[in-house]
PDB file of N, CA and C in Angstrom:
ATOM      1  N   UNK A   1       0.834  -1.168   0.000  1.00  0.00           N
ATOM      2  CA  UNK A   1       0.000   0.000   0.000  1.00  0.00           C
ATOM      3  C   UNK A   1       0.885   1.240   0.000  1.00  0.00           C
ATOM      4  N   UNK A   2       0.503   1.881  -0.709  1.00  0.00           N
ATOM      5  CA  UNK A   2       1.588   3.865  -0.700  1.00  0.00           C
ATOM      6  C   UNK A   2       0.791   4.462  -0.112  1.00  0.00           C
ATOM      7  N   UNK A   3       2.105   6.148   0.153  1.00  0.00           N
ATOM      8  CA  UNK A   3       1.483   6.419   1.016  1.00  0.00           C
ATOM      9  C   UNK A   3       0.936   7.437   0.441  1.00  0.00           C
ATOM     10  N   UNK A   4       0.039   8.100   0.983  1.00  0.00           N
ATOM     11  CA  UNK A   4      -0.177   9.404   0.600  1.00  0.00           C
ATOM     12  C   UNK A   4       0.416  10.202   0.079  1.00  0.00           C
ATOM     13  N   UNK A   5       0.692  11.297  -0.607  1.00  0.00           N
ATOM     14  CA  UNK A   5       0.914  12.123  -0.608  1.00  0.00           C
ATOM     15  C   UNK A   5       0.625  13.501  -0.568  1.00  0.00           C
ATOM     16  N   UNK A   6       1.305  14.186   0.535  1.00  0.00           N
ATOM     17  CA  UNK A   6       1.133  15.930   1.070  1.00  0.00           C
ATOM     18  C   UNK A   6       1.305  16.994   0.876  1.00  0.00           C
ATOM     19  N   UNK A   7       0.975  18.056   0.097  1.00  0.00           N
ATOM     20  CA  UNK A   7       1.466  19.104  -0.732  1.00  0.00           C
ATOM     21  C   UNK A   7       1.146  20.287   0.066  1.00  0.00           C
ATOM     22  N   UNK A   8       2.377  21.375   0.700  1.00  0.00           N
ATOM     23  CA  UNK A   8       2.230  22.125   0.857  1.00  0.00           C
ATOM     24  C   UNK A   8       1.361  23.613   0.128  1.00  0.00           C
ATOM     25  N   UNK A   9       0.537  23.907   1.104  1.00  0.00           N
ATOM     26  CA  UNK A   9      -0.261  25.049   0.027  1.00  0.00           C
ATOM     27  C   UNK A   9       0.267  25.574  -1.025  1.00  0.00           C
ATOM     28  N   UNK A  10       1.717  26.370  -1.063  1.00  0.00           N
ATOM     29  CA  UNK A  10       2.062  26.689  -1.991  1.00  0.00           C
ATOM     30  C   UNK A  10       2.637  25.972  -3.163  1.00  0.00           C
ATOM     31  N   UNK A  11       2.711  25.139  -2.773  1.00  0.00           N
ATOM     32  CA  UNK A  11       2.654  23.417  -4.111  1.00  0.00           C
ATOM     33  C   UNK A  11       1.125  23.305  -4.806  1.00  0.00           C
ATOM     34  N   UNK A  12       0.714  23.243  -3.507  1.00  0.00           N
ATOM     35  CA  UNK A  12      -1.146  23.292  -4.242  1.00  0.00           C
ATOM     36  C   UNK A  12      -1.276  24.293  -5.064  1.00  0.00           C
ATOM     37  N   UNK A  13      -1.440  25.257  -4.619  1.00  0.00           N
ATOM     38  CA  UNK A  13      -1.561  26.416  -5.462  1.00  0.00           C
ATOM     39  C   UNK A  13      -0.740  26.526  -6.730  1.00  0.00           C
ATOM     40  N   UNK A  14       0.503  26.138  -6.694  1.00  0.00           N
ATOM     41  CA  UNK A  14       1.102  26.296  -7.433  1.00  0.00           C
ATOM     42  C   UNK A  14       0.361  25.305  -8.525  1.00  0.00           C
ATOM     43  N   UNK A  15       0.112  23.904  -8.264  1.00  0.00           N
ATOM     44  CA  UNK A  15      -0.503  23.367  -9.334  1.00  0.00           C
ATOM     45  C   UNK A  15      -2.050  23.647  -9.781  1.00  0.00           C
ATOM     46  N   UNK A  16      -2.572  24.393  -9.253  1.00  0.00           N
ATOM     47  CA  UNK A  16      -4.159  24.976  -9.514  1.00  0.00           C
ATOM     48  C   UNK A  16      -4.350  25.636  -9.759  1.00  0.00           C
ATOM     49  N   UNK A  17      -3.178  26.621 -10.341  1.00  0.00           N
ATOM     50  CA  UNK A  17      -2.462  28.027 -10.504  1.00  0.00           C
ATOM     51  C   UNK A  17      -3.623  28.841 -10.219  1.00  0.00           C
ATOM     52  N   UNK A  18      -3.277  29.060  -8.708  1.00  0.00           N
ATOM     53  CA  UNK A  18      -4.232  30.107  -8.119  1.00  0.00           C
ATOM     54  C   UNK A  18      -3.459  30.589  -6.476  1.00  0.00           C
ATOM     55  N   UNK A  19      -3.752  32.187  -6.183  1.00  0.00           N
ATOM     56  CA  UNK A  19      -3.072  32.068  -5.184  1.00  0.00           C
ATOM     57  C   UNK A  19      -2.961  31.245  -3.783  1.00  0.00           C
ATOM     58  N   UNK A  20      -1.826  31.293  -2.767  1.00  0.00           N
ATOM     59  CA  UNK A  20      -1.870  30.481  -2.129  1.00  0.00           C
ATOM     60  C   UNK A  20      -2.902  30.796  -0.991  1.00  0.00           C
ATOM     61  N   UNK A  21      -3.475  31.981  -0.662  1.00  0.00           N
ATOM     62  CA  UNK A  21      -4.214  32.757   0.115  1.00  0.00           C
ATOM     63  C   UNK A  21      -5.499  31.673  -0.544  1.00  0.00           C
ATOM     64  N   UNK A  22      -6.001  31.671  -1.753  1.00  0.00           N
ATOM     65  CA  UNK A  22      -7.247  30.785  -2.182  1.00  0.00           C
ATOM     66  C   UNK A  22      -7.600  29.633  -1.488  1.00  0.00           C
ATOM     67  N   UNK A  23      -5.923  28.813  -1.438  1.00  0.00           N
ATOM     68  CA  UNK A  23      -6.171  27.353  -1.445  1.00  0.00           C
ATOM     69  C   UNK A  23      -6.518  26.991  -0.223  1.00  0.00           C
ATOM     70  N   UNK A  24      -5.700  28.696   0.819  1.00  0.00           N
ATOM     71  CA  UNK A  24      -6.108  28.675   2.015  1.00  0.00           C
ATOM     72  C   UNK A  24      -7.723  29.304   2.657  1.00  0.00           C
ATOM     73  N   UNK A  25      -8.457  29.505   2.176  1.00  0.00           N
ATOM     74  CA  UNK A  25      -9.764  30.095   1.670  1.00  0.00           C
ATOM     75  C   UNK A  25     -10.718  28.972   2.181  1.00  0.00           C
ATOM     76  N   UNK A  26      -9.762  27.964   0.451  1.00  0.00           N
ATOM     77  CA  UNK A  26     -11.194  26.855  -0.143  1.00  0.00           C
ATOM     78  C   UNK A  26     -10.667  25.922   1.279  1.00  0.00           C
ATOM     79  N   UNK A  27      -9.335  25.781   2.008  1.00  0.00           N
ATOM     80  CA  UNK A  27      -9.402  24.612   3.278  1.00  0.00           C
ATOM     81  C   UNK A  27     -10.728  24.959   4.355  1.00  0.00           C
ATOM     82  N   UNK A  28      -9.832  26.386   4.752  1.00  0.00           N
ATOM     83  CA  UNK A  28     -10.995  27.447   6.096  1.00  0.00           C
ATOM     84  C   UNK A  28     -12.473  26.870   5.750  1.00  0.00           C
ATOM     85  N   UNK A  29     -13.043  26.795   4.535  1.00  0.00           N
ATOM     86  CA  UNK A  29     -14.290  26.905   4.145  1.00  0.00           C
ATOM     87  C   UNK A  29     -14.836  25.858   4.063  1.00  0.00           C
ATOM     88  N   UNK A  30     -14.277  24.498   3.834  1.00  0.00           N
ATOM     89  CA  UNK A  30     -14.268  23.453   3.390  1.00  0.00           C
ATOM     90  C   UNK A  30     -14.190  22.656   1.965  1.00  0.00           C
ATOM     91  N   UNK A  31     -14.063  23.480   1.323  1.00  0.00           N
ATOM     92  CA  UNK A  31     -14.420  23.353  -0.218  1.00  0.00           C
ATOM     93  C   UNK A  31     -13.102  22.569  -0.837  1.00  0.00           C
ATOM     94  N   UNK A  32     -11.794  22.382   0.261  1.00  0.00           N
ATOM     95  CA  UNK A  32     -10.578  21.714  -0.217  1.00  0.00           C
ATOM     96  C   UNK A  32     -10.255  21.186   1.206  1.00  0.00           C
ATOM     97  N   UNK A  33     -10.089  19.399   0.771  1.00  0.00           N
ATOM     98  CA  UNK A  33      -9.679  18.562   2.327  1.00  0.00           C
ATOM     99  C   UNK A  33      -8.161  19.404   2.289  1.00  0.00           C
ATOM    100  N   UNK A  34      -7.498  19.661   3.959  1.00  0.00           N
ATOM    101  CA  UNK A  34      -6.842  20.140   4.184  1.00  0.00           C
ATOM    102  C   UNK A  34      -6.552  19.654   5.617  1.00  0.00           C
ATOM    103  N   UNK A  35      -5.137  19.390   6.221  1.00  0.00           N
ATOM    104  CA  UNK A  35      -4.962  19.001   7.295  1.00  0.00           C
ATOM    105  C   UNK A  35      -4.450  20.567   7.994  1.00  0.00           C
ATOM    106  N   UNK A  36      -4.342  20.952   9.075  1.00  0.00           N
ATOM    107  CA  UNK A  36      -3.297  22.183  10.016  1.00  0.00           C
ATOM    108  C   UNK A  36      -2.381  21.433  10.632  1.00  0.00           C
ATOM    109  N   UNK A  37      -1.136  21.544  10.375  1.00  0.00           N
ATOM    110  CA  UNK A  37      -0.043  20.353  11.014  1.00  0.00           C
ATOM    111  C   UNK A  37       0.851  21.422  11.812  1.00  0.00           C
ATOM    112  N   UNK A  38       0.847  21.020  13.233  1.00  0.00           N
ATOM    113  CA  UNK A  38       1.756  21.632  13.647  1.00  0.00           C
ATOM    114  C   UNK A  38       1.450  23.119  14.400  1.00  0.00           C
ATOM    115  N   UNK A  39       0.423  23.366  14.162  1.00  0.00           N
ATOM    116  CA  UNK A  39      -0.256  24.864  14.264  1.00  0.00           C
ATOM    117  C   UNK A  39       0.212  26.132  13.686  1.00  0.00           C
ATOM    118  N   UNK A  40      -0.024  27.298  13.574  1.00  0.00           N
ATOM    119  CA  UNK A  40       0.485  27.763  12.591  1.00  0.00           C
ATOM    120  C   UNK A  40       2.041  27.692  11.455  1.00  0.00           C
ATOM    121  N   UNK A  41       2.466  27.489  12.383  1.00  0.00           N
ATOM    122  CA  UNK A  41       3.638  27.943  11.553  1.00  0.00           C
ATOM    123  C   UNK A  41       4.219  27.107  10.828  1.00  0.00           C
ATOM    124  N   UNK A  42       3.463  25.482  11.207  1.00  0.00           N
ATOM    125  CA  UNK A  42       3.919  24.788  10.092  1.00  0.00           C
ATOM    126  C   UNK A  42       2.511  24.765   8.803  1.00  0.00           C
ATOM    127  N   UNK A  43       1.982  25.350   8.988  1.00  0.00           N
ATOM    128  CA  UNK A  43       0.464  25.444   8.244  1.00  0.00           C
ATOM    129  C   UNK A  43       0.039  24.216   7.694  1.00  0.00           C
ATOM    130  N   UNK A  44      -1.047  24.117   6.382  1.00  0.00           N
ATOM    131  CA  UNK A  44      -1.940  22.982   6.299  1.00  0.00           C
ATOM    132  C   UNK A  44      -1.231  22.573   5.036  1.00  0.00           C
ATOM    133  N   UNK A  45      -1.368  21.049   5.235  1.00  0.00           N
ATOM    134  CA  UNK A  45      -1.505  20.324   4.350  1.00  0.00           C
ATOM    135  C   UNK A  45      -2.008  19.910   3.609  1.00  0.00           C
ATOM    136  N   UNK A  46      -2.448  19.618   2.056  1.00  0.00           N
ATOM    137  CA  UNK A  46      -3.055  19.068   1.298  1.00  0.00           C
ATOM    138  C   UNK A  46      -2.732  17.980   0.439  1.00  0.00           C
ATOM    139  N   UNK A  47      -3.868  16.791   0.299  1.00  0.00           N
ATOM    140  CA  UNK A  47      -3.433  15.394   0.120  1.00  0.00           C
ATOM    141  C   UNK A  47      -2.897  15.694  -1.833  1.00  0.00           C
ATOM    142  N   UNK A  48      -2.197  15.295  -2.220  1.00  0.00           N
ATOM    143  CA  UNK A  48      -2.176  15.257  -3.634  1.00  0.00           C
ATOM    144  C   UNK A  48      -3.509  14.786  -4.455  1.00  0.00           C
ATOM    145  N   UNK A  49      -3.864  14.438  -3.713  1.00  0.00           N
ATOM    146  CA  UNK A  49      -5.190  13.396  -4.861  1.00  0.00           C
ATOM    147  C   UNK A  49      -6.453  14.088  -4.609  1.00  0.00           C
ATOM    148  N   UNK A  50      -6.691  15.203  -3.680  1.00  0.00           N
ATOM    149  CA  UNK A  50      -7.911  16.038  -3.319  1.00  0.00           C
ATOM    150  C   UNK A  50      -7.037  17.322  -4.891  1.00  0.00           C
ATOM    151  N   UNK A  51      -6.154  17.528  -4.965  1.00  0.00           N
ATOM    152  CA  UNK A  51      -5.317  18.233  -5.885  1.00  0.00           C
ATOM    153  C   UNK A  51      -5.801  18.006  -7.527  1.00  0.00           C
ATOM    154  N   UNK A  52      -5.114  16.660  -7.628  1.00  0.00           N
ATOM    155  CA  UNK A  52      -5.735  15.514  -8.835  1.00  0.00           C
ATOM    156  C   UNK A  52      -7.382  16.146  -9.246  1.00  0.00           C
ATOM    157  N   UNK A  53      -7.978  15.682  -8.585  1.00  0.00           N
ATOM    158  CA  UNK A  53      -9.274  15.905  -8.526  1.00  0.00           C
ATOM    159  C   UNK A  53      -9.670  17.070  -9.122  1.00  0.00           C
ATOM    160  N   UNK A  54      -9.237  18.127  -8.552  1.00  0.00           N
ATOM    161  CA  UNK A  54      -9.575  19.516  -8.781  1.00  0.00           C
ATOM    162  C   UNK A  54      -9.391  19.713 -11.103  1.00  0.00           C
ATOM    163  N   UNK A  55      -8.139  19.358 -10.531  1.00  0.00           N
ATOM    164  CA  UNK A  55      -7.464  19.036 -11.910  1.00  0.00           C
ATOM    165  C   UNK A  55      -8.466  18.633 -13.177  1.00  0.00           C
ATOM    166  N   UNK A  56      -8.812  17.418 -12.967  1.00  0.00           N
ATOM    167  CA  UNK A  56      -9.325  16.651 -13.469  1.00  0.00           C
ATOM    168  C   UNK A  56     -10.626  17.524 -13.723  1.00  0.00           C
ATOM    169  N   UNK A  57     -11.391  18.554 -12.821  1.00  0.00           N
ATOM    170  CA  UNK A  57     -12.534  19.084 -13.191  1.00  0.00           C
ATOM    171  C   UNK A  57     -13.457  18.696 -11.939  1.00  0.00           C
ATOM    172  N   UNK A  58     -13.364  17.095 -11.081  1.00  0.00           N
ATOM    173  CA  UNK A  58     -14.394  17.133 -10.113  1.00  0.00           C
ATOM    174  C   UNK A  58     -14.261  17.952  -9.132  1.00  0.00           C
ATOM    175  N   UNK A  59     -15.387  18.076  -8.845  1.00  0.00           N
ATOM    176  CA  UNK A  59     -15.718  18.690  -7.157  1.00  0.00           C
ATOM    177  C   UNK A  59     -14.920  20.568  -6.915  1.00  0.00           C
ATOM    178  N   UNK A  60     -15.085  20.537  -8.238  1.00  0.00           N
ATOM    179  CA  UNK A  60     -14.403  22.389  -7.805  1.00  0.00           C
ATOM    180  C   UNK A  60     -15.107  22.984  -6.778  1.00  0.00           C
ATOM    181  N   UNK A  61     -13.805  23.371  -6.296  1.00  0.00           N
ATOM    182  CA  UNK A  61     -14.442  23.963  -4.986  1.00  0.00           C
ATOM    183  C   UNK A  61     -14.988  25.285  -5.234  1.00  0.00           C
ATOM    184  N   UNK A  62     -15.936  26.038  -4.642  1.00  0.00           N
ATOM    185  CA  UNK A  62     -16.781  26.972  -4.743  1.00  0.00           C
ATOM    186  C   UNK A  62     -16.110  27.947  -3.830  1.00  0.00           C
ATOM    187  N   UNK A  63     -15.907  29.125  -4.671  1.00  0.00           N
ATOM    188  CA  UNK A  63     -15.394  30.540  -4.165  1.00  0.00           C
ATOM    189  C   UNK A  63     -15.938  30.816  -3.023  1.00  0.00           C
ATOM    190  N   UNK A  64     -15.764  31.356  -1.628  1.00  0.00           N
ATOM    191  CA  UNK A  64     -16.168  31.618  -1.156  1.00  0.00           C
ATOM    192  C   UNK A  64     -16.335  33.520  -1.213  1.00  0.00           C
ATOM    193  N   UNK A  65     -17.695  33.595  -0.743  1.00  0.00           N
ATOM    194  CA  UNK A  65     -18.187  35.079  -0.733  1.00  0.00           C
ATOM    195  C   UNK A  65     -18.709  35.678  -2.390  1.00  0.00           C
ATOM    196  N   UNK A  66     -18.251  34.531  -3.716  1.00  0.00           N
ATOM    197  CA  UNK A  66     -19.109  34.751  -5.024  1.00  0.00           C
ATOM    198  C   UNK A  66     -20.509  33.806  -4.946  1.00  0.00           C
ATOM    199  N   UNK A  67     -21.106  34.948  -5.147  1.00  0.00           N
ATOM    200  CA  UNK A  67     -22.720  34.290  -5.760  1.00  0.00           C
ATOM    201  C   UNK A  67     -22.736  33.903  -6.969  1.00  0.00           C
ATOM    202  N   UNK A  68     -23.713  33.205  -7.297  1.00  0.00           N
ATOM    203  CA  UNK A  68     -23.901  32.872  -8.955  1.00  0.00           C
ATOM    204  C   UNK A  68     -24.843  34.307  -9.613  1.00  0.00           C
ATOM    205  N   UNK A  69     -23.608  34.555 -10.874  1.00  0.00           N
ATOM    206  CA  UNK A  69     -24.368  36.044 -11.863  1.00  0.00           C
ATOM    207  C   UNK A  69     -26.120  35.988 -12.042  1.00  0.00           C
ATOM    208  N   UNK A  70     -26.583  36.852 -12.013  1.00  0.00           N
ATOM    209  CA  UNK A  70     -27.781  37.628 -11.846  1.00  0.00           C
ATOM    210  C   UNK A  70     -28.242  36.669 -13.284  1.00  0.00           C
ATOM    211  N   UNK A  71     -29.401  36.323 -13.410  1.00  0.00           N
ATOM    212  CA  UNK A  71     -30.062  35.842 -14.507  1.00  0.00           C
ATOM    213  C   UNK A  71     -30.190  36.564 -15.828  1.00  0.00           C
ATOM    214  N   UNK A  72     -30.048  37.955 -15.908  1.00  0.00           N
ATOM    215  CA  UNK A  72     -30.019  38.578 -16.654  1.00  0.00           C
ATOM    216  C   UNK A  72     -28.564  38.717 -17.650  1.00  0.00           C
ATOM    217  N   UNK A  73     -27.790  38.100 -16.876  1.00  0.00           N
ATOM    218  CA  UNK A  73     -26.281  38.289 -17.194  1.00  0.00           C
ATOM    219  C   UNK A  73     -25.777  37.222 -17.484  1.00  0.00           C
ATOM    220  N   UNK A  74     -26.451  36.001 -17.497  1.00  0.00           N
ATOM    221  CA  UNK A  74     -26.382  34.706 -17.377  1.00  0.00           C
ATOM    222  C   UNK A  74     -26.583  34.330 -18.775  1.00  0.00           C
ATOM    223  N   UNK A  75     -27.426  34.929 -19.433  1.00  0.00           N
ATOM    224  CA  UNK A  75     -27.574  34.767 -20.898  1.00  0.00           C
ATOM    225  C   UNK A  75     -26.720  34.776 -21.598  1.00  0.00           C
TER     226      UNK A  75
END
């Protein structure tokens, strides 16, 4: 069995090319599994394969604080 693998936020981010403040966003929010190792200062972890995923298109995580555009704009 392998093991996991753990990607520091700015690894995450780096592969979701989005900032690292986001990836730390979508953990806070839940929208990305995320471990806190260590308490701050070693900050959170993210599994490679919650990463994968994103990648791939499933389960995008949802912005926090954007609504979905007005119906009128939607057209």
């Amino acid at each position: 069995m392998s093991e996991e693998e753990f990607l520091t936020v700015d690894e995450a981010a780096r592969r979701l090319k989005v900032h690292p403040e986001t990836v730390r966003r979508w953990i806070r929010s839940g929208a990305l599994r995320g471990n806190l190792i260590g308490g701050d200062r070693a900050g959170y972890r993210v599994p490679a394969s919650e990463v994968e995923l994103r990648l791939r298109g499933h389960e995008q995580p949802e912005l926090p604080g954007v609504s979905e555009a007005p119906k009128e704009l939607a057209a």
